[in-house]
Protein backbone atom coordinates (compact mmCIF):
# COMPACT_ATOMS: atom_id res chain seq x y z
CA UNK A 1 -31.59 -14.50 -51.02
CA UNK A 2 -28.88 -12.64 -49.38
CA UNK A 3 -26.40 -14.16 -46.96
CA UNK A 4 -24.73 -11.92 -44.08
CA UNK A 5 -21.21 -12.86 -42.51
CA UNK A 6 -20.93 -11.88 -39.19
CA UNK A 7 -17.00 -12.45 -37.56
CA UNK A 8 -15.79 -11.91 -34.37
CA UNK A 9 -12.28 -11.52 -33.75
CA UNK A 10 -10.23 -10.35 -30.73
CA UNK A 11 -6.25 -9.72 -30.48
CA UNK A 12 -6.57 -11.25 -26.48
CA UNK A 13 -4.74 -14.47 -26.18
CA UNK A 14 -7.91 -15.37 -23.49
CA UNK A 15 -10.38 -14.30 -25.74
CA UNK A 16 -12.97 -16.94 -25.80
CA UNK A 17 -16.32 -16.54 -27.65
CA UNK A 18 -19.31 -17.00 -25.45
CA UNK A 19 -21.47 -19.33 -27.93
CA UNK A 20 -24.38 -20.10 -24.73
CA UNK A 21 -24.44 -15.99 -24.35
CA UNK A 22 -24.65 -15.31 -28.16
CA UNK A 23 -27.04 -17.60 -29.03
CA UNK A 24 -29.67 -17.34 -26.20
CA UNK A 25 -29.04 -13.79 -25.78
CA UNK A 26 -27.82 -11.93 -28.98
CA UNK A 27 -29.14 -13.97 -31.64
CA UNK A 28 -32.69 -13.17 -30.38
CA UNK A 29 -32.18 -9.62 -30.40
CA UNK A 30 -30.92 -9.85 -33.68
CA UNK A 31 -34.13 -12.06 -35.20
CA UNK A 32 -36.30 -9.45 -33.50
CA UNK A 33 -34.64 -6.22 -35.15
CA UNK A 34 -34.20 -8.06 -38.59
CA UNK A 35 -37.31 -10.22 -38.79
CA UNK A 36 -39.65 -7.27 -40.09
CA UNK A 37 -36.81 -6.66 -43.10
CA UNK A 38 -37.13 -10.29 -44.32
CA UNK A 39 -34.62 -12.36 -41.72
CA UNK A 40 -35.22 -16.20 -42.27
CA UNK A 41 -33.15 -17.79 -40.57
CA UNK A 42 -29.92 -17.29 -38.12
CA UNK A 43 -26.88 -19.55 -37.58
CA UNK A 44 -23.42 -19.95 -35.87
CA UNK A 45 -21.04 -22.35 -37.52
CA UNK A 46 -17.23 -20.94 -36.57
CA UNK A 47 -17.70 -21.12 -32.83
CA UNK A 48 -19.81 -24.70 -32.56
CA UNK A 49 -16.76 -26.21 -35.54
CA UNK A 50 -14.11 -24.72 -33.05
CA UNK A 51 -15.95 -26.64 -29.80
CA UNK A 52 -15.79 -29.86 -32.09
CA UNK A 53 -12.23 -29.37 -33.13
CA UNK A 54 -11.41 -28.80 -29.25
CA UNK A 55 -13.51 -32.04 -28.47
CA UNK A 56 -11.75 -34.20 -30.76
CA UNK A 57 -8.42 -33.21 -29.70
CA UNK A 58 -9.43 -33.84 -26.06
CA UNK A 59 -10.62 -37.28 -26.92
CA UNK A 60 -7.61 -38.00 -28.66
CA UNK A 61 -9.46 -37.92 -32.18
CA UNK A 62 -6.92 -35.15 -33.41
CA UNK A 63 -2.89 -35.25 -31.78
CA UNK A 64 -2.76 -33.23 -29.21
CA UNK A 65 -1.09 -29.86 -30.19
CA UNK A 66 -3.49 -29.72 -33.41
CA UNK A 67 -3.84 -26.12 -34.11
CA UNK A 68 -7.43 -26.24 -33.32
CA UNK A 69 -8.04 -22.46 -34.76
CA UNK A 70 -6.18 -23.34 -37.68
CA UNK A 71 -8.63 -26.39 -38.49
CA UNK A 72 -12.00 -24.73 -37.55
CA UNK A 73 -11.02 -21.98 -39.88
CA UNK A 74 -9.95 -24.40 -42.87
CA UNK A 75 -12.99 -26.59 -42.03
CA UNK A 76 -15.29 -22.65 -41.41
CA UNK A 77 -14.20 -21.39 -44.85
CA UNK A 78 -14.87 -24.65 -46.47
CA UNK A 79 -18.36 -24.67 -45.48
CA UNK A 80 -18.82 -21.10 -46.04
CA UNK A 81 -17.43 -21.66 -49.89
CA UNK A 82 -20.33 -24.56 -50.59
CA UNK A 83 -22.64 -22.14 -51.34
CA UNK A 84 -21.00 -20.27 -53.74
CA UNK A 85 -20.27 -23.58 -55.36
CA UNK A 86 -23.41 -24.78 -55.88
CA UNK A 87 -24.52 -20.70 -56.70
CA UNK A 88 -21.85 -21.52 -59.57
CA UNK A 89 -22.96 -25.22 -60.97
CA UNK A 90 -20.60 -27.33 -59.06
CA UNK A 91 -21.79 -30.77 -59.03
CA UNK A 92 -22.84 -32.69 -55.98
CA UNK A 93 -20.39 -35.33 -56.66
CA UNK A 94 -17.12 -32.53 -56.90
CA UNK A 95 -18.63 -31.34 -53.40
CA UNK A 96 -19.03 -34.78 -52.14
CA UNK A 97 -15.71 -35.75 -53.16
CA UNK A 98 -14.47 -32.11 -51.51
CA UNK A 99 -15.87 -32.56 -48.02
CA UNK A 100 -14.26 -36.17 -47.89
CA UNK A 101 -11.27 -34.80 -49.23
CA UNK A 102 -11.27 -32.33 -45.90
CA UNK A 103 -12.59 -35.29 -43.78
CA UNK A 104 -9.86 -37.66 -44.71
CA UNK A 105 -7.03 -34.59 -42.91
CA UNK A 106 -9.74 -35.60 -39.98
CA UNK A 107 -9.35 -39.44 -40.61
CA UNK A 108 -11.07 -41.98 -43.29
CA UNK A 109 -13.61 -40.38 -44.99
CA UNK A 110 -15.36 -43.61 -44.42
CA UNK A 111 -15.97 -42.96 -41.20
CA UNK A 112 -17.73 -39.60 -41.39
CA UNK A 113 -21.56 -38.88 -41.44
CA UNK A 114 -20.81 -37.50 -44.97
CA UNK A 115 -19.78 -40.81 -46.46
CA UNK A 116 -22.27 -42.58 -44.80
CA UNK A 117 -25.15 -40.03 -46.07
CA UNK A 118 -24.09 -40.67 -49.69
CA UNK A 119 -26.64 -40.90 -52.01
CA UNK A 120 -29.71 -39.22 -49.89
């Protein structure tokens, strides 16, 4: 199976990616002209991680003046990396014990969904 990364980037300092457009507008499109070459599934990941990031600095989560580009990204290119982990033999326990290690910059790993999960 073959993964494609689509990135958007812009230079504007307003620049802000329409997720509501691109999903309900573009993503169909896209499933419709790919579907007949084998397209199983579609996904956005940067832009929903970057909403999150912005949440939890709003809610006080995160210190206000948290680069919240900075963190999507790191948090982005760690989930993007997971599958050429496991593609390579990395144990589930090394990955477990990744992700909290990038939770615990969020706060205690303990009080993620991934700790909690552990196990299933």
């Amino acid at each position: 199976m073959e993964t494609v990364f689509v990135i958007y980037r812009s230079n504007a300092e307003d620049f802000r990616f329409d997720h509501d457009y691109f999903v309900s507008e573009h993503l169909p499109l896209v499933r419709k002209a790919w579907e007949q070459y084998g397209l199983v599934s579609s996904t956005v990941t940067h832009s929903r991680v970057l909403d999150r990031v912005q949440e939890a600095i709003a809610e006080s989560s995160l210190q206000p003046g948290t680069d919240a580009n900075a963190i999507a990204g790191l948090i982005h290119g760690f989930l993007m990396g997971l599958s050429t982990q496991a593609r390579e033999g990395v144990s589930a326990d090394t990955t477990q014990r990744s992700a909290d290690a990038l939770l615990a910059l969020w706060g205690q790993p303990e009080d993620t969904d991934v700790a909690a999960n552990r196990g299933r």
